[in-house]
Protein backbone atom coordinates (compact mmCIF):
# COMPACT_ATOMS: atom_id res chain seq x y z
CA UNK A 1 8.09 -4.58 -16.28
CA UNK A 2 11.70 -3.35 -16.17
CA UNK A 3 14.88 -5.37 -15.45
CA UNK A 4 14.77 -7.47 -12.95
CA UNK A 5 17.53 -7.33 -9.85
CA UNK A 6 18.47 -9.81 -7.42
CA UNK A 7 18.70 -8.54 -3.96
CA UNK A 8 21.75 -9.37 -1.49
CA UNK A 9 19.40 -12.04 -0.06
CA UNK A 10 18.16 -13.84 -3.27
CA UNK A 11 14.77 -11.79 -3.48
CA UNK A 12 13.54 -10.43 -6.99
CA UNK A 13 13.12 -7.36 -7.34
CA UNK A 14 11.15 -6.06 -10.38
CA UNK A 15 9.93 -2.63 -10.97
CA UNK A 16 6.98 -1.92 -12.68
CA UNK A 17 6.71 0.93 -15.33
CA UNK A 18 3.24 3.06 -16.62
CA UNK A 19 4.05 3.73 -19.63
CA UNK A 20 1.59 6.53 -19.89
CA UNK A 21 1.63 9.99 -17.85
CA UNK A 22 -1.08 8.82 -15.86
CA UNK A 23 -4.83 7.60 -15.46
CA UNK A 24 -8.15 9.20 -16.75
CA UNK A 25 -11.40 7.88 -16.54
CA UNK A 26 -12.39 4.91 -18.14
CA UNK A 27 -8.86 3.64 -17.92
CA UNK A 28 -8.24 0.17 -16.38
CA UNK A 29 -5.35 -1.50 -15.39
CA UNK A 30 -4.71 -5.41 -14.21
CA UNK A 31 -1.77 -6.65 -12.30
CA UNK A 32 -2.00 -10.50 -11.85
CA UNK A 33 1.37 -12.12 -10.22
CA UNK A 34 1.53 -15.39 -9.24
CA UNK A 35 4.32 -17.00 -7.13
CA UNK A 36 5.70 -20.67 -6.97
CA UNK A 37 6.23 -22.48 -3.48
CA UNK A 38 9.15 -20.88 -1.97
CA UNK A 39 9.78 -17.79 -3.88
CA UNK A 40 10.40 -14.18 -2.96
CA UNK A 41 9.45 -10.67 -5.41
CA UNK A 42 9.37 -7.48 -3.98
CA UNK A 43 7.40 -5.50 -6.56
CA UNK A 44 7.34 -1.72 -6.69
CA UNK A 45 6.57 0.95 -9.38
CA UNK A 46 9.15 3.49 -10.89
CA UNK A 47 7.09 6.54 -10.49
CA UNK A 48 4.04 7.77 -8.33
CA UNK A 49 1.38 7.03 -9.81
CA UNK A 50 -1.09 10.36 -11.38
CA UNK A 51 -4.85 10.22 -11.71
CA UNK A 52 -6.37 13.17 -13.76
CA UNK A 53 -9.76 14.69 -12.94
CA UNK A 54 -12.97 13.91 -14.79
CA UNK A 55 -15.70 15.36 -12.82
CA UNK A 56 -16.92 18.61 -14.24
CA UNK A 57 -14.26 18.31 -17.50
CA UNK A 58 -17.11 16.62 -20.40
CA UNK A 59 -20.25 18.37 -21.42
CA UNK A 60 -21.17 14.55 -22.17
CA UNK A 61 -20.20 12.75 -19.04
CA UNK A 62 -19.91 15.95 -16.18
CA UNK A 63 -19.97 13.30 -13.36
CA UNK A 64 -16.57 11.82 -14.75
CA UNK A 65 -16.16 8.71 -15.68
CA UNK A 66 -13.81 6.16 -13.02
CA UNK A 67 -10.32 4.70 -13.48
CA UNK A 68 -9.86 1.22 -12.02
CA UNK A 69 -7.26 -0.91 -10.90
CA UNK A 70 -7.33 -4.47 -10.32
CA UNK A 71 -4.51 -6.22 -8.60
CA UNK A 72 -4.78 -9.65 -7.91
CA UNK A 73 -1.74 -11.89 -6.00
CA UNK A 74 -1.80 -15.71 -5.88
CA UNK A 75 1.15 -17.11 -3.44
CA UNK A 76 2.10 -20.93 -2.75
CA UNK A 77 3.30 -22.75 0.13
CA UNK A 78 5.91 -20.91 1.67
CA UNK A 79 6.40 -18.27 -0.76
CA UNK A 80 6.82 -14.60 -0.19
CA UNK A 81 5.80 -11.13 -1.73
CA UNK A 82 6.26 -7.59 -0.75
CA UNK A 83 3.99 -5.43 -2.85
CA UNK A 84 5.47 -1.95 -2.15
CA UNK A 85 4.47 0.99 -4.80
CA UNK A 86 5.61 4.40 -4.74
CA UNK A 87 2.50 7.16 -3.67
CA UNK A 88 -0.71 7.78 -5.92
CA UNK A 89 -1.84 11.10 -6.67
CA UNK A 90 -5.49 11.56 -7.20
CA UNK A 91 -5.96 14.85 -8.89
CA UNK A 92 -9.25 17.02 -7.96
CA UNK A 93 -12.22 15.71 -9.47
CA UNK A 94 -10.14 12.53 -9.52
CA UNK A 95 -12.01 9.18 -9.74
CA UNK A 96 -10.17 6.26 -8.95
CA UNK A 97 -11.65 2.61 -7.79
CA UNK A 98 -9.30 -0.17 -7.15
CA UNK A 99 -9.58 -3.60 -5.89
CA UNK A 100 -6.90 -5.57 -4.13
CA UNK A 101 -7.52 -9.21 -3.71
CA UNK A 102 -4.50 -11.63 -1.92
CA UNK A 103 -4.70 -15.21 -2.03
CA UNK A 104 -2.42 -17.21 0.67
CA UNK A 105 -1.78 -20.87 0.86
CA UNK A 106 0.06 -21.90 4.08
CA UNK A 107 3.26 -20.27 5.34
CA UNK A 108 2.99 -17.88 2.09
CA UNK A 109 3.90 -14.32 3.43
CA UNK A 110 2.37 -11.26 2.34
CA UNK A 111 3.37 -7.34 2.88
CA UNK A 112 1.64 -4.82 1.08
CA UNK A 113 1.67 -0.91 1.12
CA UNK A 114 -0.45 2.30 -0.48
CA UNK A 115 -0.08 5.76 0.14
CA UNK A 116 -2.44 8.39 -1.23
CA UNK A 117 -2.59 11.94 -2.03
CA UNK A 118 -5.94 13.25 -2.43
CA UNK A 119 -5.36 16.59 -4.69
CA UNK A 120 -1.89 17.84 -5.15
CA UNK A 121 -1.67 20.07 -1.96
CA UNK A 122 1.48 21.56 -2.97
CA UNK A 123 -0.63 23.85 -5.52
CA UNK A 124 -3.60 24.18 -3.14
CA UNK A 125 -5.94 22.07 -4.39
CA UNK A 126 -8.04 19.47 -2.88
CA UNK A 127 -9.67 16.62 -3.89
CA UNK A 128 -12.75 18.11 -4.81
CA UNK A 129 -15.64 16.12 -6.04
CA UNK A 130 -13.60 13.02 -6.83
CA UNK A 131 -13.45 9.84 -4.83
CA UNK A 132 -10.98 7.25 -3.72
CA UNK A 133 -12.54 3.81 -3.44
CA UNK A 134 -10.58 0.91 -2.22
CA UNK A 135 -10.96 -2.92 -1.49
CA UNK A 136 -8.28 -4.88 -0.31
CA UNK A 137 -9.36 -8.80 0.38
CA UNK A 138 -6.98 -10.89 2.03
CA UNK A 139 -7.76 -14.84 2.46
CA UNK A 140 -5.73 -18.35 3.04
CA UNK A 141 -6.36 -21.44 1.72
CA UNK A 142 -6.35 -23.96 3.76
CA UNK A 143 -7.41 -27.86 4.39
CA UNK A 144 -10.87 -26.96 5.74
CA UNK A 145 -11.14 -24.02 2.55
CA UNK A 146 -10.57 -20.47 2.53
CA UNK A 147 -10.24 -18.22 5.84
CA UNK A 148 -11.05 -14.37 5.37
CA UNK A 149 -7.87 -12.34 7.37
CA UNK A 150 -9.12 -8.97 6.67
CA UNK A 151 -11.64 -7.55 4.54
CA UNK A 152 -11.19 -3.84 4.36
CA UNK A 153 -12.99 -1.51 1.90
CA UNK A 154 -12.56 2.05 2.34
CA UNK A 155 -14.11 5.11 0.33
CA UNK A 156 -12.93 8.78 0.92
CA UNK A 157 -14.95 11.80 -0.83
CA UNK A 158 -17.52 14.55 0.32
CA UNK A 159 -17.76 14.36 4.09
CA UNK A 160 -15.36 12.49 4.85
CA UNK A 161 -13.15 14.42 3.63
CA UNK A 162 -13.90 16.91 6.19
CA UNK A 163 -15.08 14.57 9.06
CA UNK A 164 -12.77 13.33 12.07
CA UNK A 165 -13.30 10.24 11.75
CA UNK A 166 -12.23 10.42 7.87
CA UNK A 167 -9.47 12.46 6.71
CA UNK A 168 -9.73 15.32 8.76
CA UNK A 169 -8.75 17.75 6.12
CA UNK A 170 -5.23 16.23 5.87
CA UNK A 171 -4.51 15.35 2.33
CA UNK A 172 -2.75 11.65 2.91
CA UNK A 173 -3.78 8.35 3.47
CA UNK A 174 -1.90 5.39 3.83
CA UNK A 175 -2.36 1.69 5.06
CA UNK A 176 0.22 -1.19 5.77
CA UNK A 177 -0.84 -4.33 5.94
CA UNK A 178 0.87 -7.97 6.67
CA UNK A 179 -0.26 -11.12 6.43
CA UNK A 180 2.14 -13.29 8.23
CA UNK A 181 3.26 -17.04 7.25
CA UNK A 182 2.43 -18.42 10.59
CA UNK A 183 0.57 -16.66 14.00
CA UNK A 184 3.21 -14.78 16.39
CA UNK A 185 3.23 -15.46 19.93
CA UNK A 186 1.40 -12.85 22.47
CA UNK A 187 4.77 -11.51 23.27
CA UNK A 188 6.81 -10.95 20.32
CA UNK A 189 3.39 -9.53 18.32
CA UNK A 190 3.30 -7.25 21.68
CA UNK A 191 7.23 -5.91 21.15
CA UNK A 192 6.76 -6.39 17.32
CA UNK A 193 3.55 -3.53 17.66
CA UNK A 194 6.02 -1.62 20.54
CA UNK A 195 8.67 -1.22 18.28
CA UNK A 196 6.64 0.24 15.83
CA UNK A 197 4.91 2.36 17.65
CA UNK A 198 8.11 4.00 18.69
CA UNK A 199 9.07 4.20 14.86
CA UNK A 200 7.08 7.15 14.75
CA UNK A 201 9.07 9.66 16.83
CA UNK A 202 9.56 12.96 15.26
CA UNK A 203 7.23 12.14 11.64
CA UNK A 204 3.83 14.29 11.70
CA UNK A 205 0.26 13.05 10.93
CA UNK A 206 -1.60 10.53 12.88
CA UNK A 207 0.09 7.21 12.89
CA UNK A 208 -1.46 3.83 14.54
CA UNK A 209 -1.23 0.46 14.09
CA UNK A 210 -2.70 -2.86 15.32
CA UNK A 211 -2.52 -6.47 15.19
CA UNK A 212 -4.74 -8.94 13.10
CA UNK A 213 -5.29 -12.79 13.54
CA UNK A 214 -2.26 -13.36 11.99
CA UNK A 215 0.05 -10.14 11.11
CA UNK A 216 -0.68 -6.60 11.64
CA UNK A 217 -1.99 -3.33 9.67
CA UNK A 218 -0.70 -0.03 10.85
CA UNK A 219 -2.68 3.55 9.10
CA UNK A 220 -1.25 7.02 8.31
CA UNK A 221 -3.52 10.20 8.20
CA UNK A 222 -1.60 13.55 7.72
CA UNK A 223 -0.14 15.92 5.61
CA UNK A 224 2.91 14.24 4.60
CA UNK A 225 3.37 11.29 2.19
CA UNK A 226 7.40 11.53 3.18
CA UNK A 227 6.17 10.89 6.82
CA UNK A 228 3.62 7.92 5.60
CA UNK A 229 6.94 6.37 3.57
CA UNK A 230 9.09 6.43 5.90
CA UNK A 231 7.17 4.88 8.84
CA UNK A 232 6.21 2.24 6.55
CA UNK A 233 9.39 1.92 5.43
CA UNK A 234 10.47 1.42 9.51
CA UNK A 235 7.64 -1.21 10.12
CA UNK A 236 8.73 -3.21 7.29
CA UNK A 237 12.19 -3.28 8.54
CA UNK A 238 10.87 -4.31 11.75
CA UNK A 239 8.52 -6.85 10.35
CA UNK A 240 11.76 -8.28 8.79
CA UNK A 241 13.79 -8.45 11.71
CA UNK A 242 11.30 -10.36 13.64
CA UNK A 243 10.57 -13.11 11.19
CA UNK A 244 14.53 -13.45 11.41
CA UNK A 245 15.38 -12.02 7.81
CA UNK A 246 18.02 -9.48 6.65
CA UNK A 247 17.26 -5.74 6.28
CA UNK A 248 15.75 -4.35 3.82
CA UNK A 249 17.19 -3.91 1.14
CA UNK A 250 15.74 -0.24 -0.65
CA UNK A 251 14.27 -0.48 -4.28
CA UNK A 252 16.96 1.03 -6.66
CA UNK A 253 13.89 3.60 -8.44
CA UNK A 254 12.86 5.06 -4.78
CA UNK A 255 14.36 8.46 -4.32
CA UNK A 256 17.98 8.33 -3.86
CA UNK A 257 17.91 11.33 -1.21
CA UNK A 258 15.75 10.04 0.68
CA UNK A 259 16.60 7.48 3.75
CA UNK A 260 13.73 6.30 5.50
CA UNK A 261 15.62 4.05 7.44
CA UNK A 262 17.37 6.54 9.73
CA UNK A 263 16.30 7.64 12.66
CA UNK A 264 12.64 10.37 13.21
């Protein structure tokens, strides 16, 4: 974890460092953050993240062996995390598992983000045999116990690939999804999911979002994970001007020459 920064509106912001060039299989990393009643973290990574292909590489293991990642976030009354890392890039023959599990007590506030590469397209390749597996759980506590606000696992190799109702042969993936402290009236989740929607003038790929119980989760499929960042980047500014807060304020290790903010 590097230095922490205080954003103009009292949010931490701490950016989280791999020290290594990247996972292989059998790796496993574990992000645990807790936060008190009240608080606000925006947590991001320095770098995009690499996985390396294993399928094919070992005379011992040819199938590969999987890297995991296990992220788990525990948030108290009222408090407030935006979980925001920069792109993965899953290498061919690339496999990668991760599991995602968000634990909400009331009015806690939860915004996370992923974007994926499947094969680094720039050079041609593709993603091969490997596999992207991923399981984000999302529940709040409550007086009568825990209520399940999405459960969404997703797995991407072989067919789908391929397949229109998978990736299509477009390369990136990403998924938005927020949790919100407290349910939003019909009409300002209706101009909330509007203005979104018109967020995605003039960026490529397919782009859709939707409401849940209580927040929303909006997809990218396409060949561009500039496109998938800065749409995201758009519906979390949105997301913060409804629940009343300031703009956002841009992680200091994003690319500087980029400006998502700006118009398509």
């Amino acid at each position: 974890m590097q230095r922490a920064y205080p954003q103009v509106d009292g949010r931490c912001e701490l950016p989280l460092l791999h020290t290594a060039g990247g996972l292989v299989g059998g790796d496993q990393l574990t992000l645990r953050a807790h936060l008190a009643p009240g608080s606000q973290a925006l947590l991001t990574s320095v770098a995009a993240q690499k996985v390396y292909g294993t399928v094919g590489r070992s005379r011992l293991v040819p199938q590969g062996q999987w890297a995991r990642q296990s992220l788990h976030f525990s948030l108290e009354a009222g408090s407030d995390l935006e979980w925001l890392p920069q792109e993965l890039v899953l290498f061919a023959g690339g496999l990668l598992e991760q599991n995602l599990t968000v634990e909400l007590a009331a009015g806690a506030s939860w915004l996370g983000m992923d974007v994926v590469r499947l094969g680094r397209s720039a050079a041609g390749e593709t993603l091969g045999q490997g596999c992207w597996r991923s399981r984000l759980q999302v529940c709040r506590r409550g007086p009568e116990g825990r209520r399940w606000e999405l459960v969404d696992p997703l797995e991407i190799s072989g067919a789908s690939l391929a397949a229109e109702h998978g990736m299509a042969g477009q390369p990136v993936l990403g998924s938005l999804v927020w949790a919100a402290p407290q349910p939003l009236g019909a009409a300002a989740l209706a101009q909330l999911l509007a203005n979104c929607r018109s967020d995605r003038q003039g960026l490529e790929g397919d782009l859709a979002c939707g409401a849940l119980d209580q927040g929303l989760i909006a997809r990218y499929r396409g060949p561009s994970s500039q496109a998938a960042r800065f749409w995201f980047t758009r519906v979390w500014a949105r997301i913060r001007a409804a629940r009343g807060l300031s703009a956002p304020e841009l992680p200091r290790v994003w690319p500087f020459q980029e400006q998502p903010l700006g118009s398509g």
